[in-house]
Protein backbone atom coordinates (compact mmCIF):
# COMPACT_ATOMS: atom_id res chain seq x y z
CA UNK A 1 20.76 -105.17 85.01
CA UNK A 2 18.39 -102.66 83.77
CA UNK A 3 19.00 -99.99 80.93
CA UNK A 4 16.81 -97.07 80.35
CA UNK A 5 16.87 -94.36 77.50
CA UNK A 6 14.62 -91.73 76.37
CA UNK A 7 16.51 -90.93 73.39
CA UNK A 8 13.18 -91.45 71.14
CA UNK A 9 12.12 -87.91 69.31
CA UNK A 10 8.77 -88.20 70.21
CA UNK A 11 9.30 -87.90 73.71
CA UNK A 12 7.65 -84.64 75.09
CA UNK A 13 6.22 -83.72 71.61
CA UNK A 14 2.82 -85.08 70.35
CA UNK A 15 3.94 -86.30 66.71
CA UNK A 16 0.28 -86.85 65.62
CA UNK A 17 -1.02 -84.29 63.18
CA UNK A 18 2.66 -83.05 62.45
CA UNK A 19 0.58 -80.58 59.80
CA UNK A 20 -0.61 -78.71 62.80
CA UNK A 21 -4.44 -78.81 61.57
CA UNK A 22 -4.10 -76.93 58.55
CA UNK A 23 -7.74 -78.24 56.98
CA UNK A 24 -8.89 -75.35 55.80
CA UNK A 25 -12.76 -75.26 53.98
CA UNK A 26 -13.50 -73.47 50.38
CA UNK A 27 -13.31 -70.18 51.32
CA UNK A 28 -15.63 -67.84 49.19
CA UNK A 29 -16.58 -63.89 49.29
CA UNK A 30 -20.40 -63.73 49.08
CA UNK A 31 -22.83 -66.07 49.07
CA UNK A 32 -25.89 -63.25 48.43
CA UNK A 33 -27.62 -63.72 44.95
CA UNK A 34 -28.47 -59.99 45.22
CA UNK A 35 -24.85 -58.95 44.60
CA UNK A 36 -24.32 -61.95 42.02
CA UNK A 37 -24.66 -61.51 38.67
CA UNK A 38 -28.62 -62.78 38.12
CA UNK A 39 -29.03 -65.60 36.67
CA UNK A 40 -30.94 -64.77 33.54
CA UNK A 41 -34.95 -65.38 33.56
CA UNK A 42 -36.07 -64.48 30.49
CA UNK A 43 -34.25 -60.99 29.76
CA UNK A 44 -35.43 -58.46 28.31
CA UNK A 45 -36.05 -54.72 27.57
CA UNK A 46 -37.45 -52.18 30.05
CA UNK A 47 -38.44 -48.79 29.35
CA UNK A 48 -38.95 -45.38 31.53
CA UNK A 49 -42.34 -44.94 31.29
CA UNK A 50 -41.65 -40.81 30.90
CA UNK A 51 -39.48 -40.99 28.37
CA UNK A 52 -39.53 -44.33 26.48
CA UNK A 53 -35.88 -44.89 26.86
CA UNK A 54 -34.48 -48.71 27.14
CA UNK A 55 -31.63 -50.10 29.10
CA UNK A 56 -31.22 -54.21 29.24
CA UNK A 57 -32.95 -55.99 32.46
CA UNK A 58 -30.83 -59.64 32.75
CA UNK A 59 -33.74 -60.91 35.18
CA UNK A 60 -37.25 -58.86 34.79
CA UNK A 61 -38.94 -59.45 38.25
CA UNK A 62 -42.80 -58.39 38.90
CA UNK A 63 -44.03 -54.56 39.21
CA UNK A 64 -40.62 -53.49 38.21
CA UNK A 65 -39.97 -50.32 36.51
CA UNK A 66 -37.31 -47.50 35.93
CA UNK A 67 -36.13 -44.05 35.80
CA UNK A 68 -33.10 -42.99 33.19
CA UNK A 69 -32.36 -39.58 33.49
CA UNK A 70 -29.59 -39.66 30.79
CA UNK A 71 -29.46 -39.37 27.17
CA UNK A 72 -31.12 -41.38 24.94
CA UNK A 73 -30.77 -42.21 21.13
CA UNK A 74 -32.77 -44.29 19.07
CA UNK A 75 -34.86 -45.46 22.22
CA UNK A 76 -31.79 -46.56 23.97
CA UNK A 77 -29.83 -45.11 26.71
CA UNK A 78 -26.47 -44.09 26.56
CA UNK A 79 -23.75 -41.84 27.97
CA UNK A 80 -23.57 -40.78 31.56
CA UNK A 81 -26.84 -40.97 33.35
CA UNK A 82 -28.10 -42.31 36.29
CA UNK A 83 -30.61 -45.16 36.74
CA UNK A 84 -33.21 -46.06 39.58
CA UNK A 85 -34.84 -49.78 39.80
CA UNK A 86 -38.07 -50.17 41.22
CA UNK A 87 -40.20 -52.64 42.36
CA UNK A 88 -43.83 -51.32 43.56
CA UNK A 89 -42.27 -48.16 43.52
CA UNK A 90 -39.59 -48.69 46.25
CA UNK A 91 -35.94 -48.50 44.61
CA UNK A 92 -34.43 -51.83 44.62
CA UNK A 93 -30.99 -50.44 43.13
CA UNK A 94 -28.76 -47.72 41.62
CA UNK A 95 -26.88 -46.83 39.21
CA UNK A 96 -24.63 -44.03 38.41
CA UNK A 97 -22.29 -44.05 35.11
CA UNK A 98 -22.32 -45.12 30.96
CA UNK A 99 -24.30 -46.60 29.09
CA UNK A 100 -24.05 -47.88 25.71
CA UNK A 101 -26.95 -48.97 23.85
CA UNK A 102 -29.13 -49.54 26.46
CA UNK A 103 -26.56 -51.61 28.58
CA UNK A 104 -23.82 -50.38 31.07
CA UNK A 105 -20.69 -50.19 29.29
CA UNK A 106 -17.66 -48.52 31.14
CA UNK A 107 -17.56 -46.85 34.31
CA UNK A 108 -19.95 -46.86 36.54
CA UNK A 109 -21.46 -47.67 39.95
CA UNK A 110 -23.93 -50.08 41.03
CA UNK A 111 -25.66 -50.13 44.54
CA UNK A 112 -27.24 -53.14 45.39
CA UNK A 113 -30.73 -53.79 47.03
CA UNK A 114 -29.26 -55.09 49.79
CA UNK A 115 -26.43 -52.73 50.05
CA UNK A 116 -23.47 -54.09 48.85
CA UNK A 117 -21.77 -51.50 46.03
CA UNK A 118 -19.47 -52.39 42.68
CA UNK A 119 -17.16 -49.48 41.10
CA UNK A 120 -15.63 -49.97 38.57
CA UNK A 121 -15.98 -51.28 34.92
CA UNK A 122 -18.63 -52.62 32.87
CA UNK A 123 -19.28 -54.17 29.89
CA UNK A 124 -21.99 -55.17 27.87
CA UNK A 125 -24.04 -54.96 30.88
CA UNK A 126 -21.55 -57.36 33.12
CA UNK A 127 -19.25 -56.16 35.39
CA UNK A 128 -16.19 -56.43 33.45
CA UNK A 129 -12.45 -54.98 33.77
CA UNK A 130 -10.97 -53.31 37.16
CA UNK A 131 -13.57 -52.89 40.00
CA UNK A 132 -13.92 -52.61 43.33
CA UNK A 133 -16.57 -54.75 45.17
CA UNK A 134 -17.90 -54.07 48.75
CA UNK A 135 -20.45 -56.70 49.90
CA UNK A 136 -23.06 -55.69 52.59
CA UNK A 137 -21.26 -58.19 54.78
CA UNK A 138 -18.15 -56.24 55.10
CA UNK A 139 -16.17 -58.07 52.63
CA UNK A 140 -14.54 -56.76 49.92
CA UNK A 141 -12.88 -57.26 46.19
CA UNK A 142 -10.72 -55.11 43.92
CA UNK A 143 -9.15 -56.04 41.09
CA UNK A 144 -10.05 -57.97 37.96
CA UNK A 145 -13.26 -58.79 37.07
CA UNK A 146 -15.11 -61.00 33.68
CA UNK A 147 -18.41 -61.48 32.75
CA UNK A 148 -19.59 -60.29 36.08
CA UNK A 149 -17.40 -62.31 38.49
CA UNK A 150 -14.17 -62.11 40.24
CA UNK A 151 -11.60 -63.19 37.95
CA UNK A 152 -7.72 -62.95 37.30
CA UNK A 153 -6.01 -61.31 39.99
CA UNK A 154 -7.68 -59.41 43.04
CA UNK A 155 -7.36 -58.90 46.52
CA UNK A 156 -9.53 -60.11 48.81
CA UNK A 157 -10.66 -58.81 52.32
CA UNK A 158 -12.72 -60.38 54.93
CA UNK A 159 -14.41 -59.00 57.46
CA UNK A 160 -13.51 -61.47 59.73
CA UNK A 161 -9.69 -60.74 58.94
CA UNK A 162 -8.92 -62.60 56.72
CA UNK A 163 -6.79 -61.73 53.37
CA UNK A 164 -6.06 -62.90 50.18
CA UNK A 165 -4.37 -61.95 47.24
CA UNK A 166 -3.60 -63.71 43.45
CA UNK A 167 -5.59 -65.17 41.11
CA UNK A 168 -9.33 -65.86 41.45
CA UNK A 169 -11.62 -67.96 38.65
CA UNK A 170 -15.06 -67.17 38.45
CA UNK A 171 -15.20 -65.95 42.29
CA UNK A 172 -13.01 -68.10 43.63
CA UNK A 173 -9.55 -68.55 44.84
CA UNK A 174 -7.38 -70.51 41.94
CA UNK A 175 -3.79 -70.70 40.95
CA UNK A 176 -1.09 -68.76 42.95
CA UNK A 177 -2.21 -67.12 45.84
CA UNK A 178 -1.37 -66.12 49.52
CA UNK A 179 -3.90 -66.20 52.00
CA UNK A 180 -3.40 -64.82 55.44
CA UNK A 181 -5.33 -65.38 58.91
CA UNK A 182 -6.52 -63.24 61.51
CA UNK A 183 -4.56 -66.12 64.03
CA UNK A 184 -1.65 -65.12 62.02
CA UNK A 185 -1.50 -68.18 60.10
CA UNK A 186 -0.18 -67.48 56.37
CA UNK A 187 -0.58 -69.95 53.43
CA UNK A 188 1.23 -69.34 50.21
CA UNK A 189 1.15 -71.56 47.13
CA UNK A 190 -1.93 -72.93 44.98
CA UNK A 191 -5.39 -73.12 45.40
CA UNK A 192 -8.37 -74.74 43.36
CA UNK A 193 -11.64 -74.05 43.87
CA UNK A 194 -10.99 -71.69 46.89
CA UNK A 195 -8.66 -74.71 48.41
CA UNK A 196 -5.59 -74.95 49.27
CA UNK A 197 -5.03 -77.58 46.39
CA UNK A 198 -1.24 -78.29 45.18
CA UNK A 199 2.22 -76.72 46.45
CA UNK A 200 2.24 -74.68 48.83
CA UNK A 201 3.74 -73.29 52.57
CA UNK A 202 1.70 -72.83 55.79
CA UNK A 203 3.51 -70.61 58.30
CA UNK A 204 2.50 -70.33 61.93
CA UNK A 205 2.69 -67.39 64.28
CA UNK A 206 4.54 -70.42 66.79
CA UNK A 207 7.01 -70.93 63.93
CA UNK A 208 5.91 -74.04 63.08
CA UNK A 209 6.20 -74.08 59.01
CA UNK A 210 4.59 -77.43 56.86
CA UNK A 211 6.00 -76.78 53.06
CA UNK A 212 4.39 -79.46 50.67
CA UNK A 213 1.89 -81.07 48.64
CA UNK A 214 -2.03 -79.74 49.70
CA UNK A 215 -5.19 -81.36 48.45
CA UNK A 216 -9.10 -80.39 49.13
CA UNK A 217 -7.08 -78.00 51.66
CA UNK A 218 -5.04 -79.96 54.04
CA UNK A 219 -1.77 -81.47 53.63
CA UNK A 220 -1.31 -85.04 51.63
CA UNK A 221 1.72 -86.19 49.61
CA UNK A 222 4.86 -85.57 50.34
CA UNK A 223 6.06 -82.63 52.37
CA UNK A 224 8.05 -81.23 55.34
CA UNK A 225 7.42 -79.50 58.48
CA UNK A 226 9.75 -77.52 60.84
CA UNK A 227 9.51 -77.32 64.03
CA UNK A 228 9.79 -73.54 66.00
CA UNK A 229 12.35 -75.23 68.63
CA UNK A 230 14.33 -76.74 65.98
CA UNK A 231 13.73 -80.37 64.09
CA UNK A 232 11.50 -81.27 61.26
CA UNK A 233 9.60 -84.46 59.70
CA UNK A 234 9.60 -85.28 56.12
CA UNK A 235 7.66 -87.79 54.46
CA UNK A 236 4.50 -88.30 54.06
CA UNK A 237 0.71 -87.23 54.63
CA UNK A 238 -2.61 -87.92 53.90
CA UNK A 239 -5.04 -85.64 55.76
CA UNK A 240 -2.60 -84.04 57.92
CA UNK A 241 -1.37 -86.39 59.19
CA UNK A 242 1.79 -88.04 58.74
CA UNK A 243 1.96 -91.63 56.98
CA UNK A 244 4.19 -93.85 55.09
CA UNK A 245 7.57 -93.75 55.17
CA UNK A 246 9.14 -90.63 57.09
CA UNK A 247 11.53 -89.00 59.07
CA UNK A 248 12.16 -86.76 62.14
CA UNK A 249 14.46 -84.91 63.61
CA UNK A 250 14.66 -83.65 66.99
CA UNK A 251 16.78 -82.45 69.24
CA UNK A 252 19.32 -84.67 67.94
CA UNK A 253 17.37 -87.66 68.23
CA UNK A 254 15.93 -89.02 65.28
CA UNK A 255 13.36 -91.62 64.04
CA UNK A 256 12.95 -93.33 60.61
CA UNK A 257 10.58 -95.51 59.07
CA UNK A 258 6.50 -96.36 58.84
CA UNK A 259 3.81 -93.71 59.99
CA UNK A 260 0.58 -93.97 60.40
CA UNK A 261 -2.36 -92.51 62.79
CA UNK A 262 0.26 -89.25 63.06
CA UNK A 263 2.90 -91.64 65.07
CA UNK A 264 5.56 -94.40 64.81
CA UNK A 265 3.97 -97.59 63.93
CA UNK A 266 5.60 -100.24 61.70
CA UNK A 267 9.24 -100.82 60.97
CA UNK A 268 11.23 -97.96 61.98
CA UNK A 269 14.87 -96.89 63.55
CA UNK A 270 15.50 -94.59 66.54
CA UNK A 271 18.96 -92.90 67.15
CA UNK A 272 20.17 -90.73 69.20
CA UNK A 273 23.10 -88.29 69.54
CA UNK A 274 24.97 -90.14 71.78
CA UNK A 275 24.97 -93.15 70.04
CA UNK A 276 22.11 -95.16 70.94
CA UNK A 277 20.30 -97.36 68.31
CA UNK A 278 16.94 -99.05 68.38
CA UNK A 279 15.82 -100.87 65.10
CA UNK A 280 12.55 -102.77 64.81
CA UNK A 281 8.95 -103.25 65.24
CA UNK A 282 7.10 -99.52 66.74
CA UNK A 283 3.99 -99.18 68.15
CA UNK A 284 2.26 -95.72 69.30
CA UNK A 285 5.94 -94.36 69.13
CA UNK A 286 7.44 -96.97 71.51
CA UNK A 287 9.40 -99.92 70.46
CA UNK A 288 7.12 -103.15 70.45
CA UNK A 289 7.55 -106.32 69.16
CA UNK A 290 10.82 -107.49 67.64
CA UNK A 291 13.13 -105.37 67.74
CA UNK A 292 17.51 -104.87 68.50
CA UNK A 293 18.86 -102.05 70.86
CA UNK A 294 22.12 -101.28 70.64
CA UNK A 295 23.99 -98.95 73.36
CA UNK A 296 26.79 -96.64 73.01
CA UNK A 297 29.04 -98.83 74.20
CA UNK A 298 28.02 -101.52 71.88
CA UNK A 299 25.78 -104.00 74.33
CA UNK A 300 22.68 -105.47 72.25
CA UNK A 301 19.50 -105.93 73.70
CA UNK A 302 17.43 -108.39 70.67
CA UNK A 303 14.41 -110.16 71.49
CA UNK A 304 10.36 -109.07 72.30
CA UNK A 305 9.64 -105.49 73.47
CA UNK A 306 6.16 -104.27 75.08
CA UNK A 307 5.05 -100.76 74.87
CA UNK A 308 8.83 -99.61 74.92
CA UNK A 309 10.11 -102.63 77.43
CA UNK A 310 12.57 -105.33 77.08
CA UNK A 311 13.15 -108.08 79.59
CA UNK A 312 15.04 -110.91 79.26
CA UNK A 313 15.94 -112.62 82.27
CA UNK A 314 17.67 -110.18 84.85
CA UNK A 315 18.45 -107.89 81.81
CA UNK A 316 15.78 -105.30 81.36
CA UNK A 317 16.09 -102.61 79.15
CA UNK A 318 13.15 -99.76 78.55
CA UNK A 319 12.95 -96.75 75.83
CA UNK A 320 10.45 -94.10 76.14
CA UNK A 321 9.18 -96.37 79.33
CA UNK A 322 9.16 -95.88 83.45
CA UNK A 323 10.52 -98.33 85.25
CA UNK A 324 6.87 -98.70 86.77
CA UNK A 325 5.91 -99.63 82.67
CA UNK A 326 7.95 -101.90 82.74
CA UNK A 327 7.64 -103.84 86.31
CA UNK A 328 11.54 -102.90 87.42
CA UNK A 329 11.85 -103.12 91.28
């Protein structure tokens, strides 16, 4: 007598990475020092050579000089002007707006050597307040800015499509944010240090949704996803992929117990809607090793299974197997 079901919920569906790939790297605007804030090299004064006047240089660099053509007071320039860098007498920036004792302070805006453009608000000669930032590369920032980086809450666009829009730390993505895809994809949760880092929700274009725990952007801890066609797993992940104890749902066949390499292995339980019952050892989804299948109408089938088989004497049962599996005539 031979028995076969297929009443085991990963039939048809791959099972491993359940998280659907979500690994995402840090994710930052600009890497280009020339837009950065300099790092400071021993600043200093710089003066017009026409008229005396000083404004503040963060980063002197060699056979630079300037042109202010605002006003000045007390050797300083301040109020509206504009202001040329050079270096060997080719401009190497520009910028239009206040001054305040020799150092931007308010609005104003800044044109990069190698093209990328800041509007907005400075202070003491840092880019400071609201702005707008539009790097060379096609991205782009507006929102809040502090001592000359990104920082509190912005929105980000990419010009590869993506876009993102919360909080930011020191040009990065941090705390709540939502971060969408040019695929479609759409995160929406936390982030640390431009990572998906904490609770969150991925949402596919498919459907597919993982809501959960994130860490160094992919999914591990405990979370859930569900499926487009209906179903879901909960338990949990490390990596994206599903380990540990779990569960899943599909199609009203179910599965739980251990996880690990993104399938059933370990001690687990199938069932299925009409009534079929498989507890026991799993391998690679199937049921192998010891394990006790019980039918609908209440036969048991307790011993050894292989790779989803059972056989014991002229009694052969098989789950998730083909008869060929299995050796049935």
């Amino acid at each position: 007598m031979t028995v076969s079901r297929q009443f085991h919920p990963s039939k048809g569906r791959s099972i491993k990475r359940l998280a659907l790939g979500v690994g995402v790297g840090v994710i930052v605007l600009d890497t280009g020092a020339a837009v950065a804030q300099p790092v400071p090299r021993n600043p200093d004064w710089i003066a017009d050579p026409k008229t005396g006047c000083r404004v503040w240089n963060p980063s002197p660099q060699p056979n630079e000089t300037i042109t202010w053509n605002g006003p000045c007071a007390n050797g300083f320039a301040i109020g509206h002007g504009t202001l040329e860098w050079l270096q060997n007498g080719q401009s190497r920036g520009h910028y239009e707006g206040e001054y305040r004792d020799g150092k931007r302070h308010g609005q104003g805006t800044h044109i990069y050597l190698n093209g990328s453009r800041y509007e907005g608000e400075f202070q003491d000669d840092k880019r400071h307040g609201r702005g707008v930032l539009t790097y060379a590369n096609g991205n782009r920032y507006e929102g809040e800015f502090r001592d000359g980086k990104e920082h509190g809450r912005g929105v980000a666009t990419f010009a590869d499509g993506k876009r993102y829009e919360g909080e930011f730390r020191e040009r990065q993505f941090e705390g709540q944010g939502v971060l969408g895809f040019p695929s479609g994809d759409r995160y929406d949760g936390e982030f640390r240090d431009g990572q998906f880092e904490g609770r969150g929700v991925l949402s596919l274009p498919s459907g597919h949704r993982y809501e959960g725990e994130f860490r160094t952007g992919m999914a591990n801890g405990r979370g859930v996803v569900s499926f487009a066609t209906g179903g879901r797993y909960e338990g949990e992940f490390q990596d994206d992929k599903p380990i540990g104890r779990g569960a899943v749902i599909l199609g009203g066949k179910s599965f739980e117990g251990e996880f690990r390499d993104g399938n059933f292995n370990g001690q687990g339980v199938f069932r299925s809607a009409d009534g079929d019952r498989y507890e026991g050892e799993v391998r690679a989804g199937k049921p192998h090793g010891l394990g006790t299948y019980t039918s609908p109408s209440g036969q048991t089938y307790t011993g050894r299974w292989t790779n989803g088989c059972f056989r014991d004497g002229d009694r052969v049962a098989r789950i998730g197997a083909s008869a060929e599996d299995c050796g049935a005539k």
